[in-house]
N, C-alpha and C. Protein backbone atom coordinates (compact mmCIF):
# COMPACT_ATOMS: atom_id res chain seq x y z
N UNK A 1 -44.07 -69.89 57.69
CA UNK A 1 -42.72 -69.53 57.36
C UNK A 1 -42.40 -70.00 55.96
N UNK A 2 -41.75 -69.20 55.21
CA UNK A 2 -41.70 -69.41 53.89
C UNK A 2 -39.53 -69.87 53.94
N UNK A 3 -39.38 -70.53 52.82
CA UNK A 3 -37.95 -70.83 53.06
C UNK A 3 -37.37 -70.56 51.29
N UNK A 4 -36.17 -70.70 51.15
CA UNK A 4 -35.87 -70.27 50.06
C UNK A 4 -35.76 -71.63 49.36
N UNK A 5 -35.90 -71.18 47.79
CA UNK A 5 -35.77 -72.54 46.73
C UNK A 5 -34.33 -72.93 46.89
N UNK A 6 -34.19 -74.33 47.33
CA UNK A 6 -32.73 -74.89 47.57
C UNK A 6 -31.82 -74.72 48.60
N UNK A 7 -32.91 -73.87 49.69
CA UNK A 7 -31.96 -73.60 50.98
C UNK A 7 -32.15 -75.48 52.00
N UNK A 8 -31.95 -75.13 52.99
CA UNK A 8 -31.93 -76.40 53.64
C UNK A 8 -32.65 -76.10 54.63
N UNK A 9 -33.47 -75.22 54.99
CA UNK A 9 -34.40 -74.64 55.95
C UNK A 9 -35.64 -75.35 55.99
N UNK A 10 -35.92 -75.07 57.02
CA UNK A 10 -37.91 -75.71 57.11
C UNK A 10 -38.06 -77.11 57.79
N UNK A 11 -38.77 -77.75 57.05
CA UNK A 11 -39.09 -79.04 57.44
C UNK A 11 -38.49 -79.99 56.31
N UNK A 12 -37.88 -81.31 56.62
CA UNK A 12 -37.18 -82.17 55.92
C UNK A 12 -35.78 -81.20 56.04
N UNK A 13 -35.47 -80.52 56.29
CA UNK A 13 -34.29 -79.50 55.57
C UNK A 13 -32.71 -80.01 56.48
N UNK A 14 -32.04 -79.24 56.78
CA UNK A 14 -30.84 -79.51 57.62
C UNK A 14 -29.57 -79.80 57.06
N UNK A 15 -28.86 -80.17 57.51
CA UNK A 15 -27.76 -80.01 56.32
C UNK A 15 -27.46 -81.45 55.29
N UNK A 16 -26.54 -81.15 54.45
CA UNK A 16 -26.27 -82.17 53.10
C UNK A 16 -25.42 -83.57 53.78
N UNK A 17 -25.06 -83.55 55.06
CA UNK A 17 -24.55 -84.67 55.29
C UNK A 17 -25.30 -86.06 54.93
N UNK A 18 -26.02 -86.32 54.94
CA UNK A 18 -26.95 -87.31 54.10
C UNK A 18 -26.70 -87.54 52.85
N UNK A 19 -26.20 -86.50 51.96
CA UNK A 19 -26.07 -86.85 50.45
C UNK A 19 -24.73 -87.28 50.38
N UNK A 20 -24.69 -88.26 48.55
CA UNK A 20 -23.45 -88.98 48.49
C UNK A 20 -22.24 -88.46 48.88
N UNK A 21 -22.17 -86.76 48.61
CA UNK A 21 -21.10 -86.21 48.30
C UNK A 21 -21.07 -85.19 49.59
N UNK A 22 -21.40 -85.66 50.76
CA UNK A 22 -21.86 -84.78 51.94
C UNK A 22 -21.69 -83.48 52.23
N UNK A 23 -21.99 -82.79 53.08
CA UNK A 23 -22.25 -81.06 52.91
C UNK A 23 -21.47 -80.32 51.66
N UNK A 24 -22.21 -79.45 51.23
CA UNK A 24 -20.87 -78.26 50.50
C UNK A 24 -20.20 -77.25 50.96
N UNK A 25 -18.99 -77.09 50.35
CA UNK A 25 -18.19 -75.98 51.26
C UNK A 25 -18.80 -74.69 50.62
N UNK A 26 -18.26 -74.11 51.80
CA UNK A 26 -18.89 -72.58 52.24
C UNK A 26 -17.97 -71.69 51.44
N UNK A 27 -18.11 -70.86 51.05
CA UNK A 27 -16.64 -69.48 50.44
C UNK A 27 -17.80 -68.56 51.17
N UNK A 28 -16.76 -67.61 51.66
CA UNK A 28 -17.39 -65.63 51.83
C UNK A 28 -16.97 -65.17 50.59
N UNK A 29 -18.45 -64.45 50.69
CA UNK A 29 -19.23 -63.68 49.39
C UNK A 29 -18.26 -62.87 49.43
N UNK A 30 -17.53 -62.44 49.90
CA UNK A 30 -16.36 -61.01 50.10
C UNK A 30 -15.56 -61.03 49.64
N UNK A 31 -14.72 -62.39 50.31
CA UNK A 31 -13.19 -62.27 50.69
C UNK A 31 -12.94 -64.05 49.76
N UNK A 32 -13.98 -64.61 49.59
CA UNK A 32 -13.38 -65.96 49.33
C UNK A 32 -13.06 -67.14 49.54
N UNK A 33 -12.58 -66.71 51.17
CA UNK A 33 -12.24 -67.55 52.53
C UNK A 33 -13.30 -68.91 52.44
N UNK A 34 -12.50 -70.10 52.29
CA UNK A 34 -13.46 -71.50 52.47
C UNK A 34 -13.42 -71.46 54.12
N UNK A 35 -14.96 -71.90 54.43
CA UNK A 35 -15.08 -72.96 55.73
C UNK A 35 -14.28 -73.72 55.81
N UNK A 36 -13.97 -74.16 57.27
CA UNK A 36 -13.01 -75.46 57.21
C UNK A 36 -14.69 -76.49 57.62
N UNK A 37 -15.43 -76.17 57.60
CA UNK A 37 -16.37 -77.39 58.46
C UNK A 37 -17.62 -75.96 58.62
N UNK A 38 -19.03 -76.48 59.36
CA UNK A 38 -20.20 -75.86 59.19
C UNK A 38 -19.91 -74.51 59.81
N UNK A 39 -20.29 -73.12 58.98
CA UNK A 39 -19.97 -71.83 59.38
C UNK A 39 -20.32 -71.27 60.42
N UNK A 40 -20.10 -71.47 61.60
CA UNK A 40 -21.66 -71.55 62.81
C UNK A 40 -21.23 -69.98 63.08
N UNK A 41 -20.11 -69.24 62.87
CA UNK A 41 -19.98 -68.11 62.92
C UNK A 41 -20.12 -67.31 61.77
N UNK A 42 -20.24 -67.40 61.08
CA UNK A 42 -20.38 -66.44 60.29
C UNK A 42 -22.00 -65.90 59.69
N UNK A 43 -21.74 -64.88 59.29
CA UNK A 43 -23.15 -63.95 58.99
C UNK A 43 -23.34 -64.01 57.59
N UNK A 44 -25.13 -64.96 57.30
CA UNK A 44 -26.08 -65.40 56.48
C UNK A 44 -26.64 -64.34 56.04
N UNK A 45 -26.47 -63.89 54.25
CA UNK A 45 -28.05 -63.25 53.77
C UNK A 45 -28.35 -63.57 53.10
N UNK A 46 -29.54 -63.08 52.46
CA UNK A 46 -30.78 -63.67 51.41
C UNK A 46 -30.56 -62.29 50.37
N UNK A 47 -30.08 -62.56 49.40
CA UNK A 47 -30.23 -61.24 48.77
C UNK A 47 -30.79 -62.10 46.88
N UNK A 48 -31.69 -61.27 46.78
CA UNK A 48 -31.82 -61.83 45.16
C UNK A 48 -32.68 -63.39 45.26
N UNK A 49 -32.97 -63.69 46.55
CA UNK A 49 -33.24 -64.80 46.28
C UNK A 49 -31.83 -66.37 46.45
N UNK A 50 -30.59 -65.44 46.78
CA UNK A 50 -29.43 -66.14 47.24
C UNK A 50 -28.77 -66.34 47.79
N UNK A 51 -28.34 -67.54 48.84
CA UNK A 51 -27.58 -67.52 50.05
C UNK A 51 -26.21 -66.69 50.03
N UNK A 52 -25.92 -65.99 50.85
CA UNK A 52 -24.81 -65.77 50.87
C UNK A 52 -24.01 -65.33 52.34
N UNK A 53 -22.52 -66.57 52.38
CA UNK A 53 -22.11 -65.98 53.40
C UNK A 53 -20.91 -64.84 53.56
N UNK A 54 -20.67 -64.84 55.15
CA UNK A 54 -19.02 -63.79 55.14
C UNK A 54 -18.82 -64.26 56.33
N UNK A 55 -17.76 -63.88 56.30
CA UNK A 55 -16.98 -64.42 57.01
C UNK A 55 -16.40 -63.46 58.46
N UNK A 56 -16.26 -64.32 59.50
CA UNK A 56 -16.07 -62.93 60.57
C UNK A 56 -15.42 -62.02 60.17
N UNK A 57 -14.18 -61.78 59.61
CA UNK A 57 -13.41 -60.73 59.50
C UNK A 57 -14.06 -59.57 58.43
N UNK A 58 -14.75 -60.42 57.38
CA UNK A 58 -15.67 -59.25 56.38
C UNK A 58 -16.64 -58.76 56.89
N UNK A 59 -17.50 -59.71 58.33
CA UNK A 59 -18.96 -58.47 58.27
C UNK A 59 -18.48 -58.20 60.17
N UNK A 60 -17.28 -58.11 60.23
CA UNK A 60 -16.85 -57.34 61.30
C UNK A 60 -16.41 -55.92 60.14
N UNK A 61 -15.82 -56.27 59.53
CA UNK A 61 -15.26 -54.84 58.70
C UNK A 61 -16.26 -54.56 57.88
N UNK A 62 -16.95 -55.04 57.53
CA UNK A 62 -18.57 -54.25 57.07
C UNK A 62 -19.61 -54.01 57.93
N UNK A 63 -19.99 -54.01 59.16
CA UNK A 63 -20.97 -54.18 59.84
C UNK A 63 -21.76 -52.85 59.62
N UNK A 64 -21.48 -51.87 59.50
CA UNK A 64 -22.49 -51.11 59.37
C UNK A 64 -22.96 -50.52 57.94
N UNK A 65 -22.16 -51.36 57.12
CA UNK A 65 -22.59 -51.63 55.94
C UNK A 65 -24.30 -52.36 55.56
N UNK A 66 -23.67 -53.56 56.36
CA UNK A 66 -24.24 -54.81 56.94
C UNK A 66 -25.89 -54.64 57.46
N UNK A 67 -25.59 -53.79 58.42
CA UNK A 67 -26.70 -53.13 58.99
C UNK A 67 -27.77 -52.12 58.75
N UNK A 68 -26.98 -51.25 57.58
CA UNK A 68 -27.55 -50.04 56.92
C UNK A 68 -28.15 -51.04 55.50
N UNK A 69 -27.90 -52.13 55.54
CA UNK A 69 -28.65 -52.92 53.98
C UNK A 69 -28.29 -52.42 52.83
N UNK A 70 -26.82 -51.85 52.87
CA UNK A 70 -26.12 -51.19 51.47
C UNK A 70 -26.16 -52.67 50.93
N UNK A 71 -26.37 -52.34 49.50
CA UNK A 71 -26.10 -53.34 48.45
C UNK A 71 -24.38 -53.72 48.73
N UNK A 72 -24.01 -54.80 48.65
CA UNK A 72 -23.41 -55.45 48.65
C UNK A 72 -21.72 -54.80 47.77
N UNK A 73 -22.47 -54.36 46.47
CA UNK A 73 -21.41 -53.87 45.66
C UNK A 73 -20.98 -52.54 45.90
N UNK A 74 -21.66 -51.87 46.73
CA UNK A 74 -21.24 -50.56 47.49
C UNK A 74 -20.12 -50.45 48.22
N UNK A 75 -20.03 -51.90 49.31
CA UNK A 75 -18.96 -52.24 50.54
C UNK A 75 -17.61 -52.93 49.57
């Protein structure tokens, strides 16, 4: 399994609570919307080589955007 440069995946990985300045907040790639705390709902992609999330209400209203793998700047 291969993981991305700077993701928190794999082995050693998991989240930033360990560091001084503990986890970072989340924004949707969409809409903007901060996490209040870890996104356990919301929908993860890899595009470019870069995390990106959304937030329920954006990839409920994009989902078949979402699904069809339209570029991002299309939706």
């Amino acid at each position: 399994m291969t993981t991305v440069p700077g993701s928190s995946d794999g082995p050693g990985g998991g989240d930033d609570s360990g560091s001084p300045t503990g986890p970072h907040p989340v924004d949707c790639a969409h809409c903007g919307t901060r996490a209040e705390g870890p996104p356990l709902t919301w929908t993860c992609s890899v595009e470019n080589g870069t995390r990106h999330y959304l937030c329920d209400r954006c990839a409920r209203e994009n989902l078949r955007a979402i699904e069809g793998r339209l570029d991002p700047a299309w939706w």
